[in-house]
Protein backbone atom coordinates (compact mmCIF):
# COMPACT_ATOMS: atom_id res chain seq x y z
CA UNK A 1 -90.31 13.33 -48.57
CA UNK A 2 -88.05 15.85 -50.54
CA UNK A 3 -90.65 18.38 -50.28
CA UNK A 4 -89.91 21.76 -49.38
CA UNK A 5 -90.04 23.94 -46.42
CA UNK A 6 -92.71 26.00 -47.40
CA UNK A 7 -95.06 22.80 -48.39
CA UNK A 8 -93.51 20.93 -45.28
CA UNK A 9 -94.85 23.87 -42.84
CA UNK A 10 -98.44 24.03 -44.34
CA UNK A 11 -99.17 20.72 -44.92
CA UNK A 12 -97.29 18.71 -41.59
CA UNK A 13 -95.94 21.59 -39.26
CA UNK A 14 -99.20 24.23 -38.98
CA UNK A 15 -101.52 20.96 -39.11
CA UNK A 16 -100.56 19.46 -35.73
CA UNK A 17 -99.65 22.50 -34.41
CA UNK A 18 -103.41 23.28 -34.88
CA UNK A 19 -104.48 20.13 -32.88
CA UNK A 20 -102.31 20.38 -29.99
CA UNK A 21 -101.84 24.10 -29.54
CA UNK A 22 -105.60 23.98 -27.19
CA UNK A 23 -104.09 21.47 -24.90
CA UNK A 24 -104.28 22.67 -21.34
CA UNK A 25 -101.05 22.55 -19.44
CA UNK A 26 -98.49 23.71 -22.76
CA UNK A 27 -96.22 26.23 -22.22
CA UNK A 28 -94.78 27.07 -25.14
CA UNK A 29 -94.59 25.79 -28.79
CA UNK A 30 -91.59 26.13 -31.25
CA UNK A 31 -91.25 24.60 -34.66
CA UNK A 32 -89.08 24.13 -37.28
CA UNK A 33 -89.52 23.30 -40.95
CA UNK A 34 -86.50 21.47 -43.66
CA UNK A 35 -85.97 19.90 -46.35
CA UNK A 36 -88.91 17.13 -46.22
CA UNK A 37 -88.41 17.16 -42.52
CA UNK A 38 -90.37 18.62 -39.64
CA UNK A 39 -89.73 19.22 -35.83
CA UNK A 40 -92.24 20.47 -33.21
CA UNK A 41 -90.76 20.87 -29.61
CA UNK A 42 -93.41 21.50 -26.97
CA UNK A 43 -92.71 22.91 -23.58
CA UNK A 44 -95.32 21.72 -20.60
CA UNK A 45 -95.60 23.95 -17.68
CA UNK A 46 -93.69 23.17 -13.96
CA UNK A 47 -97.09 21.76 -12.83
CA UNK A 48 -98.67 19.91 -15.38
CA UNK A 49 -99.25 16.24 -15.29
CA UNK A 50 -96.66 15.09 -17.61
CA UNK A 51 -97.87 11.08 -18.66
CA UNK A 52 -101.56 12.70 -19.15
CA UNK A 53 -100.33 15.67 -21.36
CA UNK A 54 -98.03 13.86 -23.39
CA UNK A 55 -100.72 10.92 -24.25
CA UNK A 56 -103.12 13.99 -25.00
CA UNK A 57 -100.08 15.41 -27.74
CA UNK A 58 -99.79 11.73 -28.74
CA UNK A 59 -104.25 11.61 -29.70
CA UNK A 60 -103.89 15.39 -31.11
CA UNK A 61 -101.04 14.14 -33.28
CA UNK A 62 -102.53 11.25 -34.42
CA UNK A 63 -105.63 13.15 -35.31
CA UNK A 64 -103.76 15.48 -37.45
CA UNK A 65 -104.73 15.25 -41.30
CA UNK A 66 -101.21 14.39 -42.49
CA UNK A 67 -100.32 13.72 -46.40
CA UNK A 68 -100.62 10.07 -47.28
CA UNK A 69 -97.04 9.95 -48.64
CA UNK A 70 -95.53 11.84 -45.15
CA UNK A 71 -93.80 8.52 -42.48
CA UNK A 72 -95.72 8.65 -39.15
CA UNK A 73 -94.76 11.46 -37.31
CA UNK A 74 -93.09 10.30 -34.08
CA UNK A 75 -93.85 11.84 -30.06
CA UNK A 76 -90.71 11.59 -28.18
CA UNK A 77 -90.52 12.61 -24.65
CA UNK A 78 -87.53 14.55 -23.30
CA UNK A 79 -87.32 14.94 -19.82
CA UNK A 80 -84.54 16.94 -17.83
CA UNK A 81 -85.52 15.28 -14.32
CA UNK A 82 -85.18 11.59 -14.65
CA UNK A 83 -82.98 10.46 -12.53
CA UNK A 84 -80.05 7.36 -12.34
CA UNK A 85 -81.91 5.17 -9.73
CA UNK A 86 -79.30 2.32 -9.45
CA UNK A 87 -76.59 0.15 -11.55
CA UNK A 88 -76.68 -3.35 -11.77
CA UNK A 89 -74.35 -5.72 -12.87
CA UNK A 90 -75.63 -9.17 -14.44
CA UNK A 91 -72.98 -12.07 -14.16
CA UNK A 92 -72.33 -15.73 -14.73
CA UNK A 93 -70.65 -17.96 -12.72
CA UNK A 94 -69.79 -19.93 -16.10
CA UNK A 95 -66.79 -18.34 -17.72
CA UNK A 96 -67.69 -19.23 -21.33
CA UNK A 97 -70.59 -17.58 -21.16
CA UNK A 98 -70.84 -15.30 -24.36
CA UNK A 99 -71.49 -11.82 -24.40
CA UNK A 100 -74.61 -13.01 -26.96
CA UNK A 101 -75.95 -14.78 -23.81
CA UNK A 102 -75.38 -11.60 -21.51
CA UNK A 103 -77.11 -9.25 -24.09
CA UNK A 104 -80.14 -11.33 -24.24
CA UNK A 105 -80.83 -11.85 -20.89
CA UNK A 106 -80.10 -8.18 -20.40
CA UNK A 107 -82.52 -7.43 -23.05
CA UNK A 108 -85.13 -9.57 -21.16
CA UNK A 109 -84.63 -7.13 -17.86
CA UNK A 110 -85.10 -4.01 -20.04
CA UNK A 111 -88.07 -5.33 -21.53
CA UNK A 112 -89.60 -5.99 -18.70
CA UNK A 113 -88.95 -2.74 -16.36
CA UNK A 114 -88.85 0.03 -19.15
CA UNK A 115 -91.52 2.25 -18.89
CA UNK A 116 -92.97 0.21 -15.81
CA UNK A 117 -92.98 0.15 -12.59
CA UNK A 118 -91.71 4.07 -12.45
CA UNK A 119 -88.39 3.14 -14.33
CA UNK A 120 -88.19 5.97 -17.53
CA UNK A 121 -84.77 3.75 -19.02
CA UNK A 122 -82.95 0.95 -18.75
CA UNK A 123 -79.44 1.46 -19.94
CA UNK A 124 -77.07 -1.61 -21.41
CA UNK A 125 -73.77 -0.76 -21.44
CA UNK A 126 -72.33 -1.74 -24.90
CA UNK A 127 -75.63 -3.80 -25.23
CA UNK A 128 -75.85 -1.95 -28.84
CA UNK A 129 -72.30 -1.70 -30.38
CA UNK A 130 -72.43 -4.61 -32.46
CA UNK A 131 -72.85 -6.02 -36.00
CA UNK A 132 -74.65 -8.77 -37.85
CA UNK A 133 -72.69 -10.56 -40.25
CA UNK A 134 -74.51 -12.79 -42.76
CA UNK A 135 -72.16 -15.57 -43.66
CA UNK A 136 -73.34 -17.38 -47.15
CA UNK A 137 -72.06 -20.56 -48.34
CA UNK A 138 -70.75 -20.10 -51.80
CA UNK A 139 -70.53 -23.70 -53.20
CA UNK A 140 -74.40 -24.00 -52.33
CA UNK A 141 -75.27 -20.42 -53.19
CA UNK A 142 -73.86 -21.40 -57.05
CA UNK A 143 -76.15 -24.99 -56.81
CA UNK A 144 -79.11 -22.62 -56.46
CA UNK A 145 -78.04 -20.07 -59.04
CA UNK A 146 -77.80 -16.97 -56.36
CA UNK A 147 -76.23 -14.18 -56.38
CA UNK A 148 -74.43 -11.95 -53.05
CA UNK A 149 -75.98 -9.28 -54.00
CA UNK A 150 -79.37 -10.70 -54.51
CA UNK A 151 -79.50 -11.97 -50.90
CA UNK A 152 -78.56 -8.24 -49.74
CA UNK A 153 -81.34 -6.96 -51.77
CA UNK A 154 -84.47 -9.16 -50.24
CA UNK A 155 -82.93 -8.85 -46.52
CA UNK A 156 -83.05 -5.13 -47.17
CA UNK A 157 -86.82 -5.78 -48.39
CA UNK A 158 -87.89 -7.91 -45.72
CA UNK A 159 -85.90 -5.40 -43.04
CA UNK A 160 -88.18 -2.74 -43.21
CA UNK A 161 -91.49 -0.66 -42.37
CA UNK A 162 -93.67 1.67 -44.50
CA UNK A 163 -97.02 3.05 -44.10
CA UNK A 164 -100.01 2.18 -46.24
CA UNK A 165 -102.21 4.80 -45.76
CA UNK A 166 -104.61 6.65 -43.37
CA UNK A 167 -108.48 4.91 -43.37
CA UNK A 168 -111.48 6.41 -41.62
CA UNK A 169 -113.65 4.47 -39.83
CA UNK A 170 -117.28 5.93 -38.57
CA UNK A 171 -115.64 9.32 -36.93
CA UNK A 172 -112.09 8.39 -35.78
CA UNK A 173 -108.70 8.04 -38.29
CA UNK A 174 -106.64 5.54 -38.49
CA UNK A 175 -102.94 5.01 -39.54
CA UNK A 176 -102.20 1.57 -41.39
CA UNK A 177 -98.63 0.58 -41.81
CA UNK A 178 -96.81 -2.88 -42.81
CA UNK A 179 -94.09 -3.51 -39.82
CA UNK A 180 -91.10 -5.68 -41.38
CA UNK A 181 -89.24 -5.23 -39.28
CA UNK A 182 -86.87 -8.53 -38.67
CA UNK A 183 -86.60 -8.75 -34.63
CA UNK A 184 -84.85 -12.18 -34.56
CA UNK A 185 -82.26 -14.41 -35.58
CA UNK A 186 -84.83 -16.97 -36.76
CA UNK A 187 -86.90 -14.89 -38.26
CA UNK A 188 -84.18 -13.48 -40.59
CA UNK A 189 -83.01 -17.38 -41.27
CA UNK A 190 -86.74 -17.66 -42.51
CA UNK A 191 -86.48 -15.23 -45.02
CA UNK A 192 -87.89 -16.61 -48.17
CA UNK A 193 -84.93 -15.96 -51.41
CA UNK A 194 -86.21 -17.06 -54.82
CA UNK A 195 -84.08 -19.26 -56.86
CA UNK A 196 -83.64 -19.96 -60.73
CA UNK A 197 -86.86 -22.77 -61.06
CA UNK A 198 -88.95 -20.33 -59.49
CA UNK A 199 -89.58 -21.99 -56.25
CA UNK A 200 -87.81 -20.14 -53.02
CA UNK A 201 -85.46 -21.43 -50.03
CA UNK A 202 -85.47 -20.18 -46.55
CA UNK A 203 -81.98 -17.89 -46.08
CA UNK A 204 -81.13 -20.16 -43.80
CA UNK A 205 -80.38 -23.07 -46.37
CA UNK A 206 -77.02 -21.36 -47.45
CA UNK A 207 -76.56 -19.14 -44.78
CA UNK A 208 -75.26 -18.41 -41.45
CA UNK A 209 -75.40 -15.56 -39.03
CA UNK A 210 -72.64 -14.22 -36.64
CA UNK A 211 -72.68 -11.14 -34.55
CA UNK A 212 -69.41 -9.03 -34.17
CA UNK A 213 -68.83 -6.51 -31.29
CA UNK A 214 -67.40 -3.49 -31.27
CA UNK A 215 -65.86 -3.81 -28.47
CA UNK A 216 -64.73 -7.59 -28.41
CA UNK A 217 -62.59 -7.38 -24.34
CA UNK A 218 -65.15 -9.51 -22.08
CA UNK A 219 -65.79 -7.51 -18.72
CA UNK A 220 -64.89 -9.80 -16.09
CA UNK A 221 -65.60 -9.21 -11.94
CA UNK A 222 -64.75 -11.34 -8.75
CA UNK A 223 -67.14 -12.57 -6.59
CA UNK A 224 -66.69 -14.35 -3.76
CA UNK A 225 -65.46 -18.11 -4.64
CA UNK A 226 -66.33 -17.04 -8.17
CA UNK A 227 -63.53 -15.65 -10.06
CA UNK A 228 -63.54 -13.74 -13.58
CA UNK A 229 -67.18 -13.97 -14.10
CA UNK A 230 -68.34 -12.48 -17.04
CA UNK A 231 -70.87 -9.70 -16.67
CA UNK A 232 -72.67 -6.67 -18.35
CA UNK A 233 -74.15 -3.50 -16.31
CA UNK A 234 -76.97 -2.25 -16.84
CA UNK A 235 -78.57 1.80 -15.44
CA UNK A 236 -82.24 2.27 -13.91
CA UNK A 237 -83.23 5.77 -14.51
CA UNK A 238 -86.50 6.69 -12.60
CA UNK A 239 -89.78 8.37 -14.10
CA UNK A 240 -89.10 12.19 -13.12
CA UNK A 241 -91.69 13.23 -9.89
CA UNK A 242 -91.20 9.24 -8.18
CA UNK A 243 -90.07 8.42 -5.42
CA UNK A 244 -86.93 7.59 -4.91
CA UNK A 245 -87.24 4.43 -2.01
CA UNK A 246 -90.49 3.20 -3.02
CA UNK A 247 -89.18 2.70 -6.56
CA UNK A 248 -86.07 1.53 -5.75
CA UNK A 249 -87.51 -1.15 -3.18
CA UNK A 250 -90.04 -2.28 -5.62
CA UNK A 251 -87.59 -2.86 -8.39
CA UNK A 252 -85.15 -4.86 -6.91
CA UNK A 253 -87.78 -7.07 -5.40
CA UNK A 254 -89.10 -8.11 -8.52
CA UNK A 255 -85.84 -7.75 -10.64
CA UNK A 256 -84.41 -10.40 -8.14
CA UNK A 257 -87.15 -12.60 -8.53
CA UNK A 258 -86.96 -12.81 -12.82
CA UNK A 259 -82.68 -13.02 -12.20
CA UNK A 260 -84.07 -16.45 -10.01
CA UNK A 261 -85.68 -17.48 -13.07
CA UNK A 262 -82.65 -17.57 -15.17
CA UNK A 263 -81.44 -20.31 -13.34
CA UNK A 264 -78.41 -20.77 -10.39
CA UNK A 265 -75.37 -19.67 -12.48
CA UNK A 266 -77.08 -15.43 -12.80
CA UNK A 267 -76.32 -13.05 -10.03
CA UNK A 268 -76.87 -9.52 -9.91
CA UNK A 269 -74.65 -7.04 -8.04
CA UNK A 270 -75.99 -3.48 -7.71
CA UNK A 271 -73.20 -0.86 -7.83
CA UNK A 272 -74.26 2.87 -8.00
CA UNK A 273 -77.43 3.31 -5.36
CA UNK A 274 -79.40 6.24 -5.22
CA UNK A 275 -81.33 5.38 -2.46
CA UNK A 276 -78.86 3.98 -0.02
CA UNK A 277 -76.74 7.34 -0.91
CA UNK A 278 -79.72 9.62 0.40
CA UNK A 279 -80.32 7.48 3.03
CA UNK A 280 -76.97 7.82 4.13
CA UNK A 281 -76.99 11.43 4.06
CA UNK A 282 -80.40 11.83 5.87
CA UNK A 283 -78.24 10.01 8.57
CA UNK A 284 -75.58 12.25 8.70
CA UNK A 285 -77.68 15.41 8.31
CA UNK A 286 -79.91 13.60 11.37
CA UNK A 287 -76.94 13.50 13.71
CA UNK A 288 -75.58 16.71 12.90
CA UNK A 289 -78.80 18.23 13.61
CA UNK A 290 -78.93 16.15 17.07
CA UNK A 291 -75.31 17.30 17.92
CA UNK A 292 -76.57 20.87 17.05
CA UNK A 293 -79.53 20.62 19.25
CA UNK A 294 -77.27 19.08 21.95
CA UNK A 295 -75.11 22.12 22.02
CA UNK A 296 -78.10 24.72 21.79
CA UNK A 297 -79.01 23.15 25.20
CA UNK A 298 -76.22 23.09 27.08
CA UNK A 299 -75.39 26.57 26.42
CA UNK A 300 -78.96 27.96 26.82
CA UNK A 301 -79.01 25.84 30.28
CA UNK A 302 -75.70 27.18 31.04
CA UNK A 303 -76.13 31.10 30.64
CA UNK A 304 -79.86 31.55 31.22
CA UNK A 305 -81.68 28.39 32.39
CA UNK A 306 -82.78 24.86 32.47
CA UNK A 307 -86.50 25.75 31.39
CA UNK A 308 -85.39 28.16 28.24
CA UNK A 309 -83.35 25.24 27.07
CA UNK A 310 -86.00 22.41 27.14
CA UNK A 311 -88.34 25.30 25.10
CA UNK A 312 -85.24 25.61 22.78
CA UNK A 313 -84.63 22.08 22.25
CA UNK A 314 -87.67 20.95 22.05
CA UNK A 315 -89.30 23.72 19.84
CA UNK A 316 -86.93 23.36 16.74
CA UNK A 317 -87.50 19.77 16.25
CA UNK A 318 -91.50 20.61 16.66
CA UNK A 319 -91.37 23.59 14.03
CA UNK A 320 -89.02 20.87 11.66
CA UNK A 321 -91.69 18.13 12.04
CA UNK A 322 -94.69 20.61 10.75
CA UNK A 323 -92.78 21.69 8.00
CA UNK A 324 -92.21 18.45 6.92
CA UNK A 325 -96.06 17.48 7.50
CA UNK A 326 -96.57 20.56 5.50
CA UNK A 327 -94.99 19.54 2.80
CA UNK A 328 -96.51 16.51 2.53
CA UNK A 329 -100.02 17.76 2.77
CA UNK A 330 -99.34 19.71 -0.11
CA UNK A 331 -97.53 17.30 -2.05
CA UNK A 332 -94.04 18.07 -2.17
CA UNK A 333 -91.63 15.70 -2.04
CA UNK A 334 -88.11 16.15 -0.09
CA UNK A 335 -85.85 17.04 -3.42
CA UNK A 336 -82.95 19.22 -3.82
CA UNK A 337 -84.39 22.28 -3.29
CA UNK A 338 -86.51 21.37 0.07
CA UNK A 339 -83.53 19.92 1.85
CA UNK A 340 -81.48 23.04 0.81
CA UNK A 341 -84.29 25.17 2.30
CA UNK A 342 -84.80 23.17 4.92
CA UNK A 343 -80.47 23.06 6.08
CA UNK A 344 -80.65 26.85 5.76
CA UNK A 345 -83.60 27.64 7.82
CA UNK A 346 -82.38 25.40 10.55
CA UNK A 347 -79.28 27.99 10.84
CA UNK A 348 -81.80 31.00 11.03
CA UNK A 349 -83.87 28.70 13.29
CA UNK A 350 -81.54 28.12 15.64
CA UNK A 351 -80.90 31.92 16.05
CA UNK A 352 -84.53 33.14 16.29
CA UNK A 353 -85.02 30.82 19.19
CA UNK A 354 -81.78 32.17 21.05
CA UNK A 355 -82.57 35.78 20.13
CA UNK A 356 -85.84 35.64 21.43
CA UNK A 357 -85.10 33.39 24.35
CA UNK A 358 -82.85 35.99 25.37
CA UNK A 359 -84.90 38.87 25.21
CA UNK A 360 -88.04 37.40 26.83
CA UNK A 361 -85.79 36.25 29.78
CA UNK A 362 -84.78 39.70 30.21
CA UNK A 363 -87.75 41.17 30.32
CA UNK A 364 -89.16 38.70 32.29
CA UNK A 365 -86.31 39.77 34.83
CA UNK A 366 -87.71 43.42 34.78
């Protein structure tokens, strides 16, 4: 609408702010109003259940008495913690494979993870930067008395969505709208175009389709015997608050299983692992943390004695484990910040047990 900001922030803006300001769990809300355009950001508090909040701003939206000429209003959720899980790339051992071939199956993986399974997004590299050329037949497109710009017009027609209005049924509103939008190649080859004698012809009858990339170099990898394989990568990004293994397991386990059902020529190579990089440096911080331990006990046996450096090796590890079983009880998962906690309290650790080893030795002596 070309309405303006003043109309746009008493009859849209104010409206659903009124329905979703009451929601428990909101931190803060900030809105802005334009030029037949409005924008609402809402802020949910650190602990707040973020799927069941934003489905409750999602009802107190839709419940919002909206102008009948105002597009659905549109709930986005923008989240700063989601998290690149793992790449994968998707190859086939036939070199004339075309990227067309690649992008669909692709496709057919986002489909099926986004939003499930605890993935947020599944990014296609360059699965988007591409164009749909309709190639028409001129020789038949005179024969049926048809014009270029004619068959521009009804694709643009057919190619689109619009609302219809907003009913009420018994207590509860509803928002009606016509989706046209064309999702296939077929479909837009059906596309009725009326000729000069009044009947019609699908688009199809003196038309073609071609899609043009971008980007038109074919990515190409090496994989064992198979050489040059075409291939297109694709990034898991995990629901923020998941965990990390569990996910990760779970995912390739059943993304493995619908690559099988492509057929013997797909493979899928993971590149980028989340997991199998924190699992690597759990390892690491493990044997440091044994080596430390090590050399805690040999020099409390050393100086003082063999019993003060059994209660020193042993009590570290012990006070490590409860924290962890802590955490766990109350729901915490090991993230950036525990870990970093957890590293620098070892240090301190380390020297509260030596300190007071130390000093009860000595007066233990007196």
């Amino acid at each position: 609408m070309g309405t303006s900001p003043e109309d746009i922030d008493s009859l849209i803006t104010t409206r659903i702010e009124k329905q979703i300001k009451s929601i428990q769990g909101i931190d803060t809300i900030s809105s802005s109003s334009r030029q037949g355009f409005s924008s609402i950001v809402v802020t949910l508090k650190a602990e707040a259940n973020t799927d069941k909040l934003v489905q409750q701003i999602k009802d107190g939206v839709s419940r919002a008495d909206l102008p009948t000429d105002a597009t659905d209003p549109s709930v986005n959720e923008i989240s700063t913690e989601s998290q690149r899980l793992f790449s994968v790339f998707l190859s086939n051992t036939d070199k004339n494979v075309s990227r067309d071939v690649l992008i669909k199956r692709a496709n057919d993986i986002q489909k099926k993870f986004e939003g499930k399974y605890n993935i947020d997004t599944v990014v296609i590299d360059g699965g988007d930067a591409s164009e749909l050329e309709v190639i028409v037949h001129g020789a038949k497109m005179a024969a049926l008395q048809i014009s270029p710009a004619k068959v521009a017009d009804i694709i643009r027609q057919y190619n689109q969505s619009f609302p219809i209005g907003k009913f009420t049924l018994d207590t509860k509103s509803y928002d009606f709208r016509i989706e046209g939008d064309v999702e296939s190649f077929e479909a837009l080859l059906k596309i009725p175009v009326k000729i000069a004698d009044g009947g019609a012809v699908p688009l199809g009858e003196f038309a073609t389709l071609k899609r043009t990339w971008k980007n038109t170099a074919q990515e190409r990898m090496n994989q064992g015997e198979n050489l040059e394989m075409p291939f297109i990568q694709m990034t898991f990004n995990k629901q923020p608050r998941k965990s990390v293994f569990s996910t990760a397991k779970e995912v390739r386990k059943i993304l493995e299983e619908q690559v099988a059902t492509f057929g013997p020529e797909w493979h899928i190579k993971y590149g980028f692992d989340l997991a199998e990089i924190i699992s690597e440096d759990y390892s690491n911080l493990g044997w440091n943390a044994v080596q430390t331990l090590i050399l805690v006990f040999g020099c409390v046996f050393f100086f003082i004695g063999i019993k003060e450096s059994l209660i020193a090796a042993i009590s570290i590890p012990l006070a490590f484990l409860i924290s962890i079983l802590t955490l766990n009880w109350l729901g915490l998962s090991l993230n950036f910040m525990t870990n970093f906690s957890l590293v620098l309290s070892f240090g301190i650790a380390i020297d509260l047990t030596l300190v007071i080893i130390e000093e009860t030795t000595k007066k233990t002596k007196l």
